[in-house]
N, C-alpha and C. Protein backbone atom coordinates (compact mmCIF):
# COMPACT_ATOMS: atom_id res chain seq x y z
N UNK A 1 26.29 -20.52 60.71
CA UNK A 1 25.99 -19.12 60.56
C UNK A 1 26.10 -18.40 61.90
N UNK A 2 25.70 -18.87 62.59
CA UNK A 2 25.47 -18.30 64.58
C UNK A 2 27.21 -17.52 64.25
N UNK A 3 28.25 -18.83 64.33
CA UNK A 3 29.59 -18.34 64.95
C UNK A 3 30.35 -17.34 64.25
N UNK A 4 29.57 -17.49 62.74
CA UNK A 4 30.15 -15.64 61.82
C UNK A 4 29.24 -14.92 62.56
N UNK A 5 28.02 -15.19 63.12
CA UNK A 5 27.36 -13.53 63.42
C UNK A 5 28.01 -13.62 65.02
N UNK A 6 28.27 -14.21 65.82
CA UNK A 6 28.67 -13.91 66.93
C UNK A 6 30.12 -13.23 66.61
N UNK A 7 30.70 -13.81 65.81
CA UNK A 7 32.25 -13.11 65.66
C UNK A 7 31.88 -11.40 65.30
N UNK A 8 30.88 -11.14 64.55
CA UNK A 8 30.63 -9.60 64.20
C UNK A 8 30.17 -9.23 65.61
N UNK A 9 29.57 -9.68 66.48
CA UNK A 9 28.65 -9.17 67.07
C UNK A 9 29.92 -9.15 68.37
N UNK A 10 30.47 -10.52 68.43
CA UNK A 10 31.89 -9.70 70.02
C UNK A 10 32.71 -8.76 69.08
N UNK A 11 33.06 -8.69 67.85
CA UNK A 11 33.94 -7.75 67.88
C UNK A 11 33.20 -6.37 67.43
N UNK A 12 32.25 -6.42 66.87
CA UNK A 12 31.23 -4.72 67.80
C UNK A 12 31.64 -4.63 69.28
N UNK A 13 31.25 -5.32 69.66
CA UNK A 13 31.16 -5.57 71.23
C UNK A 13 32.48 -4.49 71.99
N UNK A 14 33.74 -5.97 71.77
CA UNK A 14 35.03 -5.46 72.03
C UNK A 14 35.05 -3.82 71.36
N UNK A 15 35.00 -3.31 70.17
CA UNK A 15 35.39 -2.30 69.63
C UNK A 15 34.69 -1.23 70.70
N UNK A 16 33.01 -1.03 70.99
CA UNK A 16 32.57 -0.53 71.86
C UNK A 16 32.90 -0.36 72.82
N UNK A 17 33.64 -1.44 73.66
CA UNK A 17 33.51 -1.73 75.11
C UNK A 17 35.19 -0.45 75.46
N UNK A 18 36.17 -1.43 74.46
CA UNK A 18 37.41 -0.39 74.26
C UNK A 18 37.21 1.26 74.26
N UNK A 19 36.98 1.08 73.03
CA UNK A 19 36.44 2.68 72.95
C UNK A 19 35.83 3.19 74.17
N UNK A 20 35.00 2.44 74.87
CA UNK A 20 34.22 3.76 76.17
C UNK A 20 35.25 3.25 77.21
N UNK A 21 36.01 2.67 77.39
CA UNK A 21 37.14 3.03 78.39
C UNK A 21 38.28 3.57 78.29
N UNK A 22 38.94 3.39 77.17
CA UNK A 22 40.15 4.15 76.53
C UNK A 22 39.59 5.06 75.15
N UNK A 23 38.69 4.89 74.77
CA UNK A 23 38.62 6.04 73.40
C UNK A 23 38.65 7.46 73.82
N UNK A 24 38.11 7.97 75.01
CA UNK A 24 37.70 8.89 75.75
C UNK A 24 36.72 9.53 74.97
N UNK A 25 35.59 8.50 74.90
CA UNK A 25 34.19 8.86 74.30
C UNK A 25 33.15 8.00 75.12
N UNK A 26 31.75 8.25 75.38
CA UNK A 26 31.16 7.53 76.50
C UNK A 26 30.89 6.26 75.78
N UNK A 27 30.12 5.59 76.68
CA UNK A 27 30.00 4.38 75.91
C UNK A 27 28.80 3.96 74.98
N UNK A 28 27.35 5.02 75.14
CA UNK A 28 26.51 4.93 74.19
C UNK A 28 27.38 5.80 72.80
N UNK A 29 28.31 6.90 72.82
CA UNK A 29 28.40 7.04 71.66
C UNK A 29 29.60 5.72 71.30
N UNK A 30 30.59 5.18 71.87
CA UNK A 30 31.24 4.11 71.17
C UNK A 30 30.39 3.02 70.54
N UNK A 31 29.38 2.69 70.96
CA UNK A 31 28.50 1.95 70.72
C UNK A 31 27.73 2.40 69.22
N UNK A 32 26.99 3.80 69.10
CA UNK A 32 27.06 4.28 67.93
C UNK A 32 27.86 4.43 66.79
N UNK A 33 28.83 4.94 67.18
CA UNK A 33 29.32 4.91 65.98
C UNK A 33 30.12 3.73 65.54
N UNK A 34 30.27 2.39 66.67
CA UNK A 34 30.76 1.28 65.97
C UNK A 34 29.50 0.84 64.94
N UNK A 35 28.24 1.13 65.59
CA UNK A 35 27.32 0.05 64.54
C UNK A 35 27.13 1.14 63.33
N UNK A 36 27.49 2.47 63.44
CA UNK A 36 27.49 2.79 62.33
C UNK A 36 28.62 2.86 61.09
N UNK A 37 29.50 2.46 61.52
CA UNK A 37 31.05 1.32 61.13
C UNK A 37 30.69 0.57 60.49
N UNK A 38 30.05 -0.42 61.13
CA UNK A 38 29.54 -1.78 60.72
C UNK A 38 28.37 -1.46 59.58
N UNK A 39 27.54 -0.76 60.02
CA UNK A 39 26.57 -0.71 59.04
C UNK A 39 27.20 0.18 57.38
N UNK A 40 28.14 0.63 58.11
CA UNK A 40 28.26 1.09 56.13
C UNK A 40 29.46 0.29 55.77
N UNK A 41 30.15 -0.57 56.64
CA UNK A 41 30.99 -1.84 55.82
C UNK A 41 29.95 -2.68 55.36
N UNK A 42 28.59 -2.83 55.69
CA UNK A 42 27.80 -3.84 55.45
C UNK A 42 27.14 -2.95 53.71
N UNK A 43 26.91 -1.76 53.85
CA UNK A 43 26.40 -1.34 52.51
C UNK A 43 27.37 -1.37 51.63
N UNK A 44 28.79 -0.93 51.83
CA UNK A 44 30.10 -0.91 50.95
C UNK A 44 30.01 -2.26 50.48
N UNK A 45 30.20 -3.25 51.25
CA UNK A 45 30.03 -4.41 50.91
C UNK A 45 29.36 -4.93 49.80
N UNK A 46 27.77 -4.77 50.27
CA UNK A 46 26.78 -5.11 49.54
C UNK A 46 26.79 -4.33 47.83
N UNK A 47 27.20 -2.91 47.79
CA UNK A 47 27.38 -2.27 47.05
C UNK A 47 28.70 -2.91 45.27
N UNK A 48 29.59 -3.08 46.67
CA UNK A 48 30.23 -4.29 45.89
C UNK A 48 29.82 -5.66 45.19
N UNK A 49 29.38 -6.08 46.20
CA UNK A 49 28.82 -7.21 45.71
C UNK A 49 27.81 -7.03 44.62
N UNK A 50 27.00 -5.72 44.37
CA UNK A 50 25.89 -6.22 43.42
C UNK A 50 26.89 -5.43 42.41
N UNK A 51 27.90 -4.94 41.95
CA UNK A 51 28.64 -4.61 41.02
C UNK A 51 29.30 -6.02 40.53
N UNK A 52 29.97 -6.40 41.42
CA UNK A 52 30.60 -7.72 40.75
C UNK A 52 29.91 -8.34 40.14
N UNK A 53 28.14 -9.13 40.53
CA UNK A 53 27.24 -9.54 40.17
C UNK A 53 26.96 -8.77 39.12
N UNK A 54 26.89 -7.77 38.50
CA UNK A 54 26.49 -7.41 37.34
C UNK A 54 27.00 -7.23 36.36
N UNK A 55 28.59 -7.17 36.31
CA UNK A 55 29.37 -7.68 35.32
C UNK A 55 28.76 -8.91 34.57
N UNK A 56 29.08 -9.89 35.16
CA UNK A 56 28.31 -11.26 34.46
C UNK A 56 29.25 -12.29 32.94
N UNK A 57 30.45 -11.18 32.82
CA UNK A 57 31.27 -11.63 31.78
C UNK A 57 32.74 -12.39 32.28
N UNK A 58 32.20 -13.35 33.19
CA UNK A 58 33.40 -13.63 33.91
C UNK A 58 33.63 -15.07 33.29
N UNK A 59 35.22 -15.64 32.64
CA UNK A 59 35.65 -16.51 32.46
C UNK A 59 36.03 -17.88 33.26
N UNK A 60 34.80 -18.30 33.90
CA UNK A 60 35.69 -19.19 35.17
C UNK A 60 36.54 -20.23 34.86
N UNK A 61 37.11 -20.05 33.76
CA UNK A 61 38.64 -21.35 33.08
C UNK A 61 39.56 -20.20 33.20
N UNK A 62 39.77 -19.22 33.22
CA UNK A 62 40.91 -18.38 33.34
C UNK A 62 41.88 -18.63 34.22
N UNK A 63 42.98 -18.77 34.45
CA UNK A 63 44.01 -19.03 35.08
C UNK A 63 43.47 -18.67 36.97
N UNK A 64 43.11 -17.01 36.51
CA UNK A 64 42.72 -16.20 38.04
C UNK A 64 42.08 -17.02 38.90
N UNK A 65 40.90 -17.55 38.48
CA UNK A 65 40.02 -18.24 38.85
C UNK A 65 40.45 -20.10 39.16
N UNK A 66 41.35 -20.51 38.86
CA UNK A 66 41.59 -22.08 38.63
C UNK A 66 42.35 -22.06 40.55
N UNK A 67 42.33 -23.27 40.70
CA UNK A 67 42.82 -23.66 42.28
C UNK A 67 44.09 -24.82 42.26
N UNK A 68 45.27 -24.06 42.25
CA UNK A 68 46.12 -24.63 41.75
C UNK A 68 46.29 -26.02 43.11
N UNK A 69 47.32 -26.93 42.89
CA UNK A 69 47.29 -28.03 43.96
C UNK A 69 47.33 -27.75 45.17
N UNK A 70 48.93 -26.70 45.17
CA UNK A 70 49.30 -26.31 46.67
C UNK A 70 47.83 -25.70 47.52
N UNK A 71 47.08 -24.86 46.48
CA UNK A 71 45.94 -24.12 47.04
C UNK A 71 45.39 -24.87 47.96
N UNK A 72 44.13 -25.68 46.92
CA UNK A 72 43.60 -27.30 47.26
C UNK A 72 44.25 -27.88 48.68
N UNK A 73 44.90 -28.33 48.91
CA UNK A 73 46.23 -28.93 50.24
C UNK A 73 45.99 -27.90 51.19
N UNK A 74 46.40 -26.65 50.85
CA UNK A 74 46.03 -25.61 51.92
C UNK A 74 44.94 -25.54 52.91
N UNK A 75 43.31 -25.50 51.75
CA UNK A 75 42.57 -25.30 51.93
C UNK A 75 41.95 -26.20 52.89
N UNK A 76 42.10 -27.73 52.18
CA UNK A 76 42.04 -29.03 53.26
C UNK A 76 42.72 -29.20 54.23
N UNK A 77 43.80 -28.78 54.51
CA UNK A 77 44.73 -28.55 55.87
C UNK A 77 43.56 -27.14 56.81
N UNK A 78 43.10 -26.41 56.43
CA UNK A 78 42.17 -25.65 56.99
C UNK A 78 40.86 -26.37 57.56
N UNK A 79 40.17 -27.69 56.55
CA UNK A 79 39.36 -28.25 57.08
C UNK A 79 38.17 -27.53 56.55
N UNK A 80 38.65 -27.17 55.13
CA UNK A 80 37.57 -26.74 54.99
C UNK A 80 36.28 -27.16 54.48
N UNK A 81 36.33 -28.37 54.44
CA UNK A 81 35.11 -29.33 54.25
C UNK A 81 34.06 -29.21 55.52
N UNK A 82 34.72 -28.93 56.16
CA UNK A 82 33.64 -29.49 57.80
C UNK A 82 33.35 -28.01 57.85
N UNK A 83 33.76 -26.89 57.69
CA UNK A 83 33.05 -25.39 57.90
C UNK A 83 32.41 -24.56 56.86
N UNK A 84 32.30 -25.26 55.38
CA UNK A 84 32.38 -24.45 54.42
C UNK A 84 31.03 -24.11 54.64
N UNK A 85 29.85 -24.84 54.53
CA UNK A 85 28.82 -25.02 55.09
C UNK A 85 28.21 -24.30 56.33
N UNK A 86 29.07 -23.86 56.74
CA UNK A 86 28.68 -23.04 57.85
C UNK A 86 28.86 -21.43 57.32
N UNK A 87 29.22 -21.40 56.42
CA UNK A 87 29.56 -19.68 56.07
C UNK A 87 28.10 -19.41 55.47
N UNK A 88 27.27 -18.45 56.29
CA UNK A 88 26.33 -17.77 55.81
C UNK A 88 26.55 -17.05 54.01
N UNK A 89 25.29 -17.60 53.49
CA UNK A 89 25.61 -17.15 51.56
C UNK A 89 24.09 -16.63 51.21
N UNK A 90 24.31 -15.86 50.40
CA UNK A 90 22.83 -15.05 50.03
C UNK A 90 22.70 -15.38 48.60
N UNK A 91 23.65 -16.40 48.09
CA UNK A 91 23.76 -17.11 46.77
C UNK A 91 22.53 -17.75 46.29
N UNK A 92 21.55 -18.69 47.61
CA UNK A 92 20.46 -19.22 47.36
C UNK A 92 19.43 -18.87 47.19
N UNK A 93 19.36 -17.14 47.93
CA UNK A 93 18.28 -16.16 47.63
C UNK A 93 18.21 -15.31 46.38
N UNK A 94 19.32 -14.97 45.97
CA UNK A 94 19.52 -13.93 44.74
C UNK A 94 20.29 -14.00 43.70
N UNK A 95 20.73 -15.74 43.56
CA UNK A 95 20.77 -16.11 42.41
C UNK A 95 20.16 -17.38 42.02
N UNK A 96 19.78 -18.40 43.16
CA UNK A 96 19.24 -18.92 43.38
C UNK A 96 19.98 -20.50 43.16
N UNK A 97 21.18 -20.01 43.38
CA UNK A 97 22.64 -21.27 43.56
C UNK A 97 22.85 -21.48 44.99
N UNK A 98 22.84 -22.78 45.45
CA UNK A 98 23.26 -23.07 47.17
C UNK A 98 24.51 -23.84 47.19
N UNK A 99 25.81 -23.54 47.73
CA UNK A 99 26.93 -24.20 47.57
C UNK A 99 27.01 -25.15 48.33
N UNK A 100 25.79 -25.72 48.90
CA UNK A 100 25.44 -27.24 49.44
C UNK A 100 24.79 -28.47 48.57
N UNK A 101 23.95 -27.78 47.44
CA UNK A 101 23.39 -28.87 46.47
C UNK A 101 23.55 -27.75 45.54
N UNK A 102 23.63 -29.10 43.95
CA UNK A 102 24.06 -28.62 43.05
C UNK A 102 22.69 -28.91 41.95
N UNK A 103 21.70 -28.23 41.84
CA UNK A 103 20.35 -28.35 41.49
C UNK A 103 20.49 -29.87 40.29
N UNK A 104 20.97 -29.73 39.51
CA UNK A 104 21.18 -29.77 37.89
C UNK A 104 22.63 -30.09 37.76
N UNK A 105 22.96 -31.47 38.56
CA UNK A 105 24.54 -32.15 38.66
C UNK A 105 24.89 -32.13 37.10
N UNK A 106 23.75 -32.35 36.42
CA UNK A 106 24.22 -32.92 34.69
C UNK A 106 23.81 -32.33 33.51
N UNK A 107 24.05 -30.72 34.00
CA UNK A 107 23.73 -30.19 32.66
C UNK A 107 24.48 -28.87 33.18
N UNK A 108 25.03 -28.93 31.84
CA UNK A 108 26.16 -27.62 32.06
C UNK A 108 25.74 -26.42 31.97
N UNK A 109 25.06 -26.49 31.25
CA UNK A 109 24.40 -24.62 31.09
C UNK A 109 24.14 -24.30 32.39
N UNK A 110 23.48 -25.73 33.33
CA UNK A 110 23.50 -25.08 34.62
C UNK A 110 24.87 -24.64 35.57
N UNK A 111 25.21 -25.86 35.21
CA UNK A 111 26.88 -25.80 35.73
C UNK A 111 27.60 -24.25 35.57
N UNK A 112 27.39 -24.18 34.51
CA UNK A 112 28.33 -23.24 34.21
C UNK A 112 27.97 -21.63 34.44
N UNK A 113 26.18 -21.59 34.43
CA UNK A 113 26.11 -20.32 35.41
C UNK A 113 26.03 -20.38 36.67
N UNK A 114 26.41 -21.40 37.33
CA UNK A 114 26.61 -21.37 38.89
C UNK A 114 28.13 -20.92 38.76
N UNK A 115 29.04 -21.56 37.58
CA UNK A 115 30.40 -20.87 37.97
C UNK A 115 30.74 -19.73 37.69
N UNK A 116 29.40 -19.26 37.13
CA UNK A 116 30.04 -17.37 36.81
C UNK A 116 29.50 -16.95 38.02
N UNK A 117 28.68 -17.64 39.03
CA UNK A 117 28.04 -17.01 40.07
C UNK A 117 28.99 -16.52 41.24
N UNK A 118 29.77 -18.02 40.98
CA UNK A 118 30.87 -18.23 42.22
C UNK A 118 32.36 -17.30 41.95
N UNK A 119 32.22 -17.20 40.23
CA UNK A 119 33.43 -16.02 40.21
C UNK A 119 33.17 -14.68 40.38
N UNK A 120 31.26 -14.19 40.62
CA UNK A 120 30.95 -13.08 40.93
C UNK A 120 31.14 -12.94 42.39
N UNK A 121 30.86 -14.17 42.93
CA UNK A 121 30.81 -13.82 44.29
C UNK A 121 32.49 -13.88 45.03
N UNK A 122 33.30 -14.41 43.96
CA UNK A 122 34.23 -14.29 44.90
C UNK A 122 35.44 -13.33 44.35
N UNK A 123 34.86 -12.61 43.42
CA UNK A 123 35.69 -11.30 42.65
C UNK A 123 34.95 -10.13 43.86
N UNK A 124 33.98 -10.37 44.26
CA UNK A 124 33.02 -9.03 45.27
C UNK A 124 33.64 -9.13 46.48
N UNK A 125 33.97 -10.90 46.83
CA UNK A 125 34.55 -10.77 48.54
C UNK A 125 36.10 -10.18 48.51
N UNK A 126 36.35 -10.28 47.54
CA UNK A 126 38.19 -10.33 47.07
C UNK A 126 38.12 -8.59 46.77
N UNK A 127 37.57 -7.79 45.81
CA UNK A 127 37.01 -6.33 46.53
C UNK A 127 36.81 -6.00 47.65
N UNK A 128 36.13 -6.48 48.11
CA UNK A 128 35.59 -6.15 49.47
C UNK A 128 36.78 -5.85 50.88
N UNK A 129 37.14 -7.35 50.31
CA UNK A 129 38.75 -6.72 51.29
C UNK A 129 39.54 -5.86 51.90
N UNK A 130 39.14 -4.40 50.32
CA UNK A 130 39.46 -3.26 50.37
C UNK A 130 38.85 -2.52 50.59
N UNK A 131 37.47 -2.61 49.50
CA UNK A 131 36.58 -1.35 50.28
C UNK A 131 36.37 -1.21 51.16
N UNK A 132 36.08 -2.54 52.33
CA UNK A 132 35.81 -2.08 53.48
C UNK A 132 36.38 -0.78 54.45
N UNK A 133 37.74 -0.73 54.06
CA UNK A 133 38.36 0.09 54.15
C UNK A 133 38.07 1.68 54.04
N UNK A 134 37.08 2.00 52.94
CA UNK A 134 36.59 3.06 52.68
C UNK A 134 35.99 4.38 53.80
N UNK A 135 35.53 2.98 54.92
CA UNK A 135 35.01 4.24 56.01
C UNK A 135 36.22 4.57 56.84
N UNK A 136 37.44 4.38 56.66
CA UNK A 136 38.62 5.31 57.72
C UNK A 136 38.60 6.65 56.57
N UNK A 137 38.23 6.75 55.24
CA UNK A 137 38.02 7.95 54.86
C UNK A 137 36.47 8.87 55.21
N UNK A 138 35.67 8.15 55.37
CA UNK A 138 34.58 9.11 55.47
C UNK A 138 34.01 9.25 57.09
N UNK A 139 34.09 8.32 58.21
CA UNK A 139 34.18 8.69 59.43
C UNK A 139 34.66 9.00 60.12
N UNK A 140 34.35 9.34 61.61
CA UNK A 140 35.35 9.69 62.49
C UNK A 140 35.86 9.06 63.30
N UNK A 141 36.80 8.96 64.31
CA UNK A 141 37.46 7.67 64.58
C UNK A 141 38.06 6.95 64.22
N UNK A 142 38.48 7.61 63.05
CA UNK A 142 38.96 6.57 62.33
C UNK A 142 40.51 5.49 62.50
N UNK A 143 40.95 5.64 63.76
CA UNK A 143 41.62 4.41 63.88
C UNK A 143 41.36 3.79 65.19
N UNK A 144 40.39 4.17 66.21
CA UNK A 144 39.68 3.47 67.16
C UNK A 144 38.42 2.65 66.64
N UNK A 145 37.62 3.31 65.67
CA UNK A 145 36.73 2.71 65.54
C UNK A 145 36.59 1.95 64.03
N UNK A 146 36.89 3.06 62.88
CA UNK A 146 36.53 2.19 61.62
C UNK A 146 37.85 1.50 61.00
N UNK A 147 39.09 1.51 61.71
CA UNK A 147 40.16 0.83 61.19
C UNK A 147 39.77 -0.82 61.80
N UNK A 148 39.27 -0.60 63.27
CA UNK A 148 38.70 -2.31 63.44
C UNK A 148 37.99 -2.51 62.60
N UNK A 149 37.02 -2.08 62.74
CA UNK A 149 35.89 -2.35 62.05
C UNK A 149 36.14 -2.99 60.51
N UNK A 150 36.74 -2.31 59.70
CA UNK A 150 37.50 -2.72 58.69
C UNK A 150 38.08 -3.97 58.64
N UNK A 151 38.96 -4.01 59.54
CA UNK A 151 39.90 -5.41 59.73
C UNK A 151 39.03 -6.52 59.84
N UNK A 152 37.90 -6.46 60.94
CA UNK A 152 36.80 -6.93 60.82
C UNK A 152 36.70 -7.56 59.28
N UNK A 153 35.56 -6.73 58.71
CA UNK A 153 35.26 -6.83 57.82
C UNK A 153 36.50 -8.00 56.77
N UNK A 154 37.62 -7.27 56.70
CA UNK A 154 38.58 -8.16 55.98
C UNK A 154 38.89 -9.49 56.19
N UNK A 155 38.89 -9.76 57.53
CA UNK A 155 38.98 -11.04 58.01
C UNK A 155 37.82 -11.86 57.81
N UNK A 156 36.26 -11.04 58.16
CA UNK A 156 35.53 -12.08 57.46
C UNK A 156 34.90 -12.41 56.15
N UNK A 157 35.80 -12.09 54.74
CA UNK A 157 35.47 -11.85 54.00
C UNK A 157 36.39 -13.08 53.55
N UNK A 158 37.42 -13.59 54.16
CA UNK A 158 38.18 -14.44 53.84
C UNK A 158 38.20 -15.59 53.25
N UNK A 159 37.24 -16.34 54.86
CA UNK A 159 36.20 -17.69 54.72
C UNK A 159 35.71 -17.69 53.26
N UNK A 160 34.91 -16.51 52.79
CA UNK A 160 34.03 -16.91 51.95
C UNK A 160 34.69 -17.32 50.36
N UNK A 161 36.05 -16.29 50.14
CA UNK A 161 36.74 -16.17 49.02
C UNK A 161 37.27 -17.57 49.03
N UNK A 162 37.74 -18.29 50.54
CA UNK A 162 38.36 -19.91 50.46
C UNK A 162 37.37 -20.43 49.75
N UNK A 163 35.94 -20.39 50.80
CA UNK A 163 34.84 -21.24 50.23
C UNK A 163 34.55 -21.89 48.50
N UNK A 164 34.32 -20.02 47.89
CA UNK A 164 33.87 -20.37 46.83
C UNK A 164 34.80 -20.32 45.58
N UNK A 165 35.98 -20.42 46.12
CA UNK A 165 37.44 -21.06 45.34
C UNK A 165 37.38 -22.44 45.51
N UNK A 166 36.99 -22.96 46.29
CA UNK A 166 37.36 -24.63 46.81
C UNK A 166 35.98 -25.23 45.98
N UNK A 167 34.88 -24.64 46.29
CA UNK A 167 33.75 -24.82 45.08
C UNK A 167 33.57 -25.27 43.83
N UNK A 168 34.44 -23.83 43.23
CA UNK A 168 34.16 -23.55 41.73
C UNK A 168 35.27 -25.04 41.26
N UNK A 169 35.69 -25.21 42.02
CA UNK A 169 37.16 -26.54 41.32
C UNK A 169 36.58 -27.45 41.54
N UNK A 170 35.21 -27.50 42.80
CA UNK A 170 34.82 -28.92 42.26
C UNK A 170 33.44 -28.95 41.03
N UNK A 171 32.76 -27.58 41.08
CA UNK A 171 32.23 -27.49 39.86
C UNK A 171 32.69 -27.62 38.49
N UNK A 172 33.97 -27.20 38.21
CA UNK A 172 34.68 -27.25 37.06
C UNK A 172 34.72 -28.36 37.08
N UNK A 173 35.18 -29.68 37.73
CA UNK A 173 35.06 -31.21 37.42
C UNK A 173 34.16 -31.55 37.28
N UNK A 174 33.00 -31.22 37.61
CA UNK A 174 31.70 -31.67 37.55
C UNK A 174 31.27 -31.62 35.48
N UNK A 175 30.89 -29.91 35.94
CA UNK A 175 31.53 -29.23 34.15
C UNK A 175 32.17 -30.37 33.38
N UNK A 176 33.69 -30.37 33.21
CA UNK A 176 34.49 -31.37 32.78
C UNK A 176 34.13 -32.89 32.14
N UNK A 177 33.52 -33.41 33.57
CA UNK A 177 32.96 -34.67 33.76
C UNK A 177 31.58 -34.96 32.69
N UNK A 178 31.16 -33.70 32.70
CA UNK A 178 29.79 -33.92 31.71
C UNK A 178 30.09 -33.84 30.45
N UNK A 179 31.41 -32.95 29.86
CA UNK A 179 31.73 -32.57 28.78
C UNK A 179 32.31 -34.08 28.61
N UNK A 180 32.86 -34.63 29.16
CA UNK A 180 33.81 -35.70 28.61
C UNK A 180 32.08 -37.20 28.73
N UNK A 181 31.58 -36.97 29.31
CA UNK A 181 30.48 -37.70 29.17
C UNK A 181 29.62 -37.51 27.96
N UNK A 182 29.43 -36.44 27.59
CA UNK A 182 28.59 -35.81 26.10
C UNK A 182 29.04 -36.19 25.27
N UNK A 183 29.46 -36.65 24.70
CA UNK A 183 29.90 -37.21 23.01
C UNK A 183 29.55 -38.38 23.11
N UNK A 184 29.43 -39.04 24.39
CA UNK A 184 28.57 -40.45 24.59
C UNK A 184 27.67 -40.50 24.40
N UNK A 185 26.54 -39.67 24.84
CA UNK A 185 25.24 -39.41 24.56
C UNK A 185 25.29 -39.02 22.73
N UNK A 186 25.88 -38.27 22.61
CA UNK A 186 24.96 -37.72 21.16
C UNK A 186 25.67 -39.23 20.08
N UNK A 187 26.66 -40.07 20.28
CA UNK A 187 27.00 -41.07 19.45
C UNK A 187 25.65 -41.82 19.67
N UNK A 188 25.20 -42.48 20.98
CA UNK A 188 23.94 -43.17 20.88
C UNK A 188 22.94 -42.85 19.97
């Protein structure tokens, strides 16, 4: 978690530091109005996110959602086993799913609303992409200050969409695994 908030926090930094030497604005206001950049990519964001989350009618067998091979290969060529874990998630607070343990390995009802969780959360980061975007329309500065800021935002929205794509495919086996295990149980 530290090295996503340090990445927000040098590139505030950088965006500030730029701006009060070349923006030709001082450096307490570059400083302002980057964190106020940041702070309404952080509400756009969030805003998003609790929309996606409230849909709730999401198919996670749908094609959109599935992680085809090449993906998979990609994703592990990224390494993303050793960092996934490191991406700060608010999954464990407010839905009460942690993409480190899987409460309820063997029962699907659980299974399977953790995978509408993970297609909420990663239909909001996959939005987000864009909205962030929203403040080069409503602030000023807008290509010193909220076009970074943005990019920002887009870039770290990335991690998370890998994350909980690389997830939901091993939840779906999990899913899978129990379904093809169940007809064992109810023959006994």
């Amino acid at each position: 978690m530290i090295p996503y908030l340090l990445f927000i926090l040098l590139s505030m930094t950088a965006v500030s530091v730029l701006n009060g030497f070349f923006g030709g604005m001082g450096f307490g206001y570059a400083i302002l109005w980057t964190v106020i950049a940041t702070v309404s990519v952080i509400v756009i964001d969030g805003v998003t996110a609790a929309i996606a989350h409230a849909v709730k009618n999401y198919n996670p067998f749908h094609k959109i959602f599935e992680m085809k091979k090449r993906e998979k290969r990609f994703y592990e060529k990224l390494g993303v086993k050793k960092w996934k874990d490191k991406i700060p998630e608010l999954g464990k607070f407010l839905a009460k799913f942690a993409k480190d343990k899987i409460a309820e390995p063997n029962n699907n009802e659980y299974i399977f609303k953790f995978l509408i969780e993970t297609c909420a959360g990663g239909v909001g980061h996959f939005v987000s992409l864009f909205t962030g975007f929203l403040i080069i329309l409503i602030l000023p500065y807008k290509l010193n200050i909220a076009l970074p800021v943005a990019l920002v935002s887009f870039i770290m929205n990335i991690p998370s969409i890998i994350v909980l794509r690389y997830n939901r495919a091993r939840l779906v086996a999990v899913y899978r695994f129990n379904e093809r295990k169940q007809p064992k149980k109810d023959a006994a």
